[in-house]
C-alpha atoms as a PDB file:
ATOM      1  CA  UNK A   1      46.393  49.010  78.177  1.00  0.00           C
ATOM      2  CA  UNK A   2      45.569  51.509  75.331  1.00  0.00           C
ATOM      3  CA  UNK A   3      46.057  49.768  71.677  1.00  0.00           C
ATOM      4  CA  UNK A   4      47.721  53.163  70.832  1.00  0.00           C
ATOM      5  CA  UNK A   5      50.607  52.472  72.872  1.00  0.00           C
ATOM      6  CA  UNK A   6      51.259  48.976  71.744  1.00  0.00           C
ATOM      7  CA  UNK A   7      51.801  50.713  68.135  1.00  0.00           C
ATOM      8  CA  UNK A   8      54.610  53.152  66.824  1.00  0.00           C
ATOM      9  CA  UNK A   9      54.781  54.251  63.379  1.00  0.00           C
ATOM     10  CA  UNK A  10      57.084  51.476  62.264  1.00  0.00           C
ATOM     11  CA  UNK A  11      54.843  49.025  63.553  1.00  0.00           C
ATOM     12  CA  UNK A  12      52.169  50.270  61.193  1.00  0.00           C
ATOM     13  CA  UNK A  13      51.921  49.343  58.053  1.00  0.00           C
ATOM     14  CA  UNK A  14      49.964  50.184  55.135  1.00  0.00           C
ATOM     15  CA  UNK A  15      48.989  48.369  51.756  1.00  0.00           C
ATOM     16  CA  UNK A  16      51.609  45.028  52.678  1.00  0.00           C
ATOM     17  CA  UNK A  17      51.901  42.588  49.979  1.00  0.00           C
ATOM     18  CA  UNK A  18      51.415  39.389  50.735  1.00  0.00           C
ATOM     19  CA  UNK A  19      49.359  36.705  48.895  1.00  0.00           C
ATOM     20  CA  UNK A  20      48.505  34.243  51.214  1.00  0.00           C
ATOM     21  CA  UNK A  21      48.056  33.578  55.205  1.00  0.00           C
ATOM     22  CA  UNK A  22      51.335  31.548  55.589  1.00  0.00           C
ATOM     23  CA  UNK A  23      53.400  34.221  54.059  1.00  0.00           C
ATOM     24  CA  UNK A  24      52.072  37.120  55.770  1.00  0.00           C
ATOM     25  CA  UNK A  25      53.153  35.428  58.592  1.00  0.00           C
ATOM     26  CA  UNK A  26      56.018  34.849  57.555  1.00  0.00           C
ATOM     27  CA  UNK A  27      57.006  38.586  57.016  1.00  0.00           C
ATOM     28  CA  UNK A  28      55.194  40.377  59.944  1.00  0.00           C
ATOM     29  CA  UNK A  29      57.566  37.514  62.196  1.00  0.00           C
ATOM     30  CA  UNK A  30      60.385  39.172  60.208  1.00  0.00           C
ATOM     31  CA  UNK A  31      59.527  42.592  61.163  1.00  0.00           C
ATOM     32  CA  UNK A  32      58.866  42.240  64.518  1.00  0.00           C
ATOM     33  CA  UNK A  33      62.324  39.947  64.733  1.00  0.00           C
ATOM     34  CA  UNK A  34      64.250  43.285  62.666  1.00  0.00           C
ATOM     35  CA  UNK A  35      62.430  45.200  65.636  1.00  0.00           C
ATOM     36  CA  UNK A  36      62.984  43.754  68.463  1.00  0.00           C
ATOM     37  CA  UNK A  37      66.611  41.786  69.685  1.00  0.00           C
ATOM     38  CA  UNK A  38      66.362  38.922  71.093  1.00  0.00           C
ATOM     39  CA  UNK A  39      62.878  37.339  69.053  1.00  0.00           C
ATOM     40  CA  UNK A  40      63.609  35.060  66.320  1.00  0.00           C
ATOM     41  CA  UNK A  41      61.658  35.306  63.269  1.00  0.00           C
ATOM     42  CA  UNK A  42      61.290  31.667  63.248  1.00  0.00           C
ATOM     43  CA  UNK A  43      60.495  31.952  66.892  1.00  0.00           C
ATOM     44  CA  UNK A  44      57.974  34.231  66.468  1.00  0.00           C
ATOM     45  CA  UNK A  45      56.119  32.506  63.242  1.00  0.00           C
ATOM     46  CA  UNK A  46      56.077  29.639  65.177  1.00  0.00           C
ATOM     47  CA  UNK A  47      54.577  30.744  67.861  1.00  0.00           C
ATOM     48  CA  UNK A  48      52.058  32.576  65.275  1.00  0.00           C
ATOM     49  CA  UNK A  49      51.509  29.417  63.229  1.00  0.00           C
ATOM     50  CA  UNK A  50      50.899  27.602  66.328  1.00  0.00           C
ATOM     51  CA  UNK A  51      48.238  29.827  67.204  1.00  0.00           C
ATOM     52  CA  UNK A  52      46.483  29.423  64.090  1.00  0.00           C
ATOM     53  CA  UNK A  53      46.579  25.876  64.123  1.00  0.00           C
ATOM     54  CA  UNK A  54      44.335  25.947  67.255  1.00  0.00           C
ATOM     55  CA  UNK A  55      41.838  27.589  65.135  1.00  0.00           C
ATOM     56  CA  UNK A  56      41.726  30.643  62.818  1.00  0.00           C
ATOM     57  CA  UNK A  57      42.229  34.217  64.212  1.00  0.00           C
ATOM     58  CA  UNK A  58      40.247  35.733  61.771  1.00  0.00           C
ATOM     59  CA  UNK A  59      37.375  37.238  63.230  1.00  0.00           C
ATOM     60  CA  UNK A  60      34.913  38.364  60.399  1.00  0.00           C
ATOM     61  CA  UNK A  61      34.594  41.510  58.543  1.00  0.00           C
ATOM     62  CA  UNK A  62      38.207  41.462  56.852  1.00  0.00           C
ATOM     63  CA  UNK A  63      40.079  41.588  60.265  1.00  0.00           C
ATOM     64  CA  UNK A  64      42.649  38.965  61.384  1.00  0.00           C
ATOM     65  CA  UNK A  65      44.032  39.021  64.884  1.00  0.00           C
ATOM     66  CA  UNK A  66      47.229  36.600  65.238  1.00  0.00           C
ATOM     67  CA  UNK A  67      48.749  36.244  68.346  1.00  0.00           C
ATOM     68  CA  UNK A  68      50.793  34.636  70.595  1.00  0.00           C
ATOM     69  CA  UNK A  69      52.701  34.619  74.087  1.00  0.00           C
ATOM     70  CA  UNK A  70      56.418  33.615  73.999  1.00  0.00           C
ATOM     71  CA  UNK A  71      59.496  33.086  76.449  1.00  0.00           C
ATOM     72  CA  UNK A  72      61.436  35.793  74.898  1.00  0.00           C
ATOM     73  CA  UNK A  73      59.188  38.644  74.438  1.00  0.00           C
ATOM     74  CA  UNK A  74      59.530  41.610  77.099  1.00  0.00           C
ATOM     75  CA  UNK A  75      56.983  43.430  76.098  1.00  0.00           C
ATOM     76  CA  UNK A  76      53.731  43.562  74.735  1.00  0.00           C
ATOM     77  CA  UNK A  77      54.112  44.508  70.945  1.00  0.00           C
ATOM     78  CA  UNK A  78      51.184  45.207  68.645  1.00  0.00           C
ATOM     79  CA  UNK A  79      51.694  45.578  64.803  1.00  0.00           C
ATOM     80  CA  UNK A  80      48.316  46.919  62.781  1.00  0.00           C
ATOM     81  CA  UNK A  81      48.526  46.186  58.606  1.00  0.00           C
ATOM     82  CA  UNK A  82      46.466  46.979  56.044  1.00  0.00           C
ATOM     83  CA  UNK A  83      46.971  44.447  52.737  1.00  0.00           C
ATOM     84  CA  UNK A  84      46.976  45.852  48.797  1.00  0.00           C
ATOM     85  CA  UNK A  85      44.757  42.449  48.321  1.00  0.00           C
ATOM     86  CA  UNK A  86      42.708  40.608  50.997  1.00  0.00           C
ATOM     87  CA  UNK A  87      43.813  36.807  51.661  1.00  0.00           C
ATOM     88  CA  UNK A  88      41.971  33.659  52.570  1.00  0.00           C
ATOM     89  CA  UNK A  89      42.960  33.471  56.117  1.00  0.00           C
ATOM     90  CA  UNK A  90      40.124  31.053  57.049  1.00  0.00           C
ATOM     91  CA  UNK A  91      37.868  33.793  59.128  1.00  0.00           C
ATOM     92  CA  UNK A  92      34.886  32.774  60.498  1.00  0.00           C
ATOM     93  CA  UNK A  93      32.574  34.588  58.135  1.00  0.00           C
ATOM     94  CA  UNK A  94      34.687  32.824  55.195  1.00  0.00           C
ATOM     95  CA  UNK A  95      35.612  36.766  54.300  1.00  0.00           C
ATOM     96  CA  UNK A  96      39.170  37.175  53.255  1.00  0.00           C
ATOM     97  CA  UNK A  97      40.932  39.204  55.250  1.00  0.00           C
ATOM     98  CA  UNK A  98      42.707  42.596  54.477  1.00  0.00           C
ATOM     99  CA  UNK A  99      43.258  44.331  58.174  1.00  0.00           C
ATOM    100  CA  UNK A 100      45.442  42.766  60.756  1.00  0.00           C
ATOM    101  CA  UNK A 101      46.345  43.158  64.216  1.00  0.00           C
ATOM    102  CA  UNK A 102      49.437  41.069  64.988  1.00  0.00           C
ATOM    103  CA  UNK A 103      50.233  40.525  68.933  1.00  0.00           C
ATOM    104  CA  UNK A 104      53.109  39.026  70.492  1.00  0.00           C
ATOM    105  CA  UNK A 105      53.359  39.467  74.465  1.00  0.00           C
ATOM    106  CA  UNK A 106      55.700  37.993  77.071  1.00  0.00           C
ATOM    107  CA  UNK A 107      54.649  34.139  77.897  1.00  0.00           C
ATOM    108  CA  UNK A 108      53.541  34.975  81.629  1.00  0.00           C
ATOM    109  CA  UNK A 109      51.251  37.913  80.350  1.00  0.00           C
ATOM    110  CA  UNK A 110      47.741  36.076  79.962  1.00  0.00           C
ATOM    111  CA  UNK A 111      45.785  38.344  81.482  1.00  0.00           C
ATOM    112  CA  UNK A 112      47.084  41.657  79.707  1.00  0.00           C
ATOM    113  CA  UNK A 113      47.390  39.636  76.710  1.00  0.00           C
ATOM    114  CA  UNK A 114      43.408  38.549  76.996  1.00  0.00           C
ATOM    115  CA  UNK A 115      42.710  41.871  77.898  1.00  0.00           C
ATOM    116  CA  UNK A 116      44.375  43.305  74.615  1.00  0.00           C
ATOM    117  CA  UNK A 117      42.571  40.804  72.784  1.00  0.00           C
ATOM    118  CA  UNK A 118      39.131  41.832  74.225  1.00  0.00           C
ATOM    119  CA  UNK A 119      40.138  45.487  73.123  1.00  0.00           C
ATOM    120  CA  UNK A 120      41.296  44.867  69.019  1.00  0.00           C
ATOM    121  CA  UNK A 121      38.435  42.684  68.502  1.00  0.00           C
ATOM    122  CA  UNK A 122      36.005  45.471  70.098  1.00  0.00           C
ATOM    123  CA  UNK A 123      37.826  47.971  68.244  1.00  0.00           C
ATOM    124  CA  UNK A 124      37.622  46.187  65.012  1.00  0.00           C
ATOM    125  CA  UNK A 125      34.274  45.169  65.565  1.00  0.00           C
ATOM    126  CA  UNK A 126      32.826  49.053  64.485  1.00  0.00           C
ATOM    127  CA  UNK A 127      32.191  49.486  61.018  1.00  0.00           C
ATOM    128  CA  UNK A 128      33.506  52.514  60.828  1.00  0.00           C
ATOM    129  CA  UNK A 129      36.911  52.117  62.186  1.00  0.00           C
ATOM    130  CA  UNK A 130      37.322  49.913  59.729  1.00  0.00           C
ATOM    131  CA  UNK A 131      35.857  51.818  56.786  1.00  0.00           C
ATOM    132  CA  UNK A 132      38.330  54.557  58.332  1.00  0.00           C
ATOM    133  CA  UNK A 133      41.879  52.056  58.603  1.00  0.00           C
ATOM    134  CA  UNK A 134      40.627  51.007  55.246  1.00  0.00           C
ATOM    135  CA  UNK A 135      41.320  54.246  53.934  1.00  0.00           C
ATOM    136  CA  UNK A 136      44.197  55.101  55.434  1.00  0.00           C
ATOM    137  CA  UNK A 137      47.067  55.406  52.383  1.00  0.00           C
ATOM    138  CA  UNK A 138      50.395  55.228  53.982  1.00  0.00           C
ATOM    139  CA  UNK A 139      51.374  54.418  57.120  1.00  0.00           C
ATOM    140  CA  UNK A 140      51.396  57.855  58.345  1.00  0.00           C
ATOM    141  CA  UNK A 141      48.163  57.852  57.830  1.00  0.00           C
ATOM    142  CA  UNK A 142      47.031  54.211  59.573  1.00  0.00           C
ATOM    143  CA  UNK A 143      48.605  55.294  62.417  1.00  0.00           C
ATOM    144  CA  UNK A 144      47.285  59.109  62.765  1.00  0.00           C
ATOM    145  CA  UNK A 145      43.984  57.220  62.670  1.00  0.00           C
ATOM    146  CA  UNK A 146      44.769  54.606  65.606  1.00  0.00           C
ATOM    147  CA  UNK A 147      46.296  57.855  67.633  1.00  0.00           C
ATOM    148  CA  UNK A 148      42.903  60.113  67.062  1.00  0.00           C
ATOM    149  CA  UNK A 149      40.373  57.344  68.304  1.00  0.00           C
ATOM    150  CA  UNK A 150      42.374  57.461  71.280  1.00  0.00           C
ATOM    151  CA  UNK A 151      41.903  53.771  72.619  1.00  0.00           C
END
């Protein structure tokens, strides 16, 4: 599956506020809970916070991939931010972290959602796709660049 077309343009957003892991979260399980009936925001952060308990999704570079499978998601739902101020989100590299990819995708997906996975941190691996998302201003923008790589 293309990344593009786990994205729309309200599931991009640009320069989010949010001071620490826990709370950005917090509000990206809001947003995809004001998106999509039937998740629960408390649901979905669980679900999210559970995942980072197993170990950080922070890969390096400034990129964080959170993610999670659940019961009530129908389909798989990808949410790229940019933050005003990078966070301490434990990555690997001890970088803080200022792009995200958020993933949520039905419980019984594993191999689409390992697949998706493979693709965001391959994506986000390039230095300059992320030089480019960095520079993105608005959300208009962060997602015009996501729809001309084409992946």
């Amino acid at each position: 599956m293309l990344i593009q077309h786990l994205l729309t343009p309200s599931r991009t957003l640009s320069g989010l506020q949010g001071g620490s892991k826990k709370r950005i979260l917090e509000m990206t399980s809001q947003l995809i809970a004001d998106q999509n009936p039937g998740l629960e925001a408390g649901t979905v952060f669980s679900g999210l916070l559970g995942r980072e308990r197993l170990g950080s999704t922070g890969i390096g570079d400034g990129v964080a991939i959170p993610h999670c499978r659940l019961a009530d998601c129908k389909e798989a739902l990808g949410y790229l931010i940019t933050l005003d101020t990078p966070i301490d989100f434990d990555s690997i590299d001890g970088k803080p972290v200022d792009l995200l990819f958020t993933l949520v995708v039905p419980e019984e997906a594993c191999e689409e959602h390992l697949q998706t996975l493979a693709a965001v941190a391959e994506l986000f691996s390039k230095e300059e796709v992320r030089a480019t998302l960095r520079e993105a201003k608005d959300n208009d923008a962060l997602y015009q660049v996501i729809s001309d790589l084409g992946v």
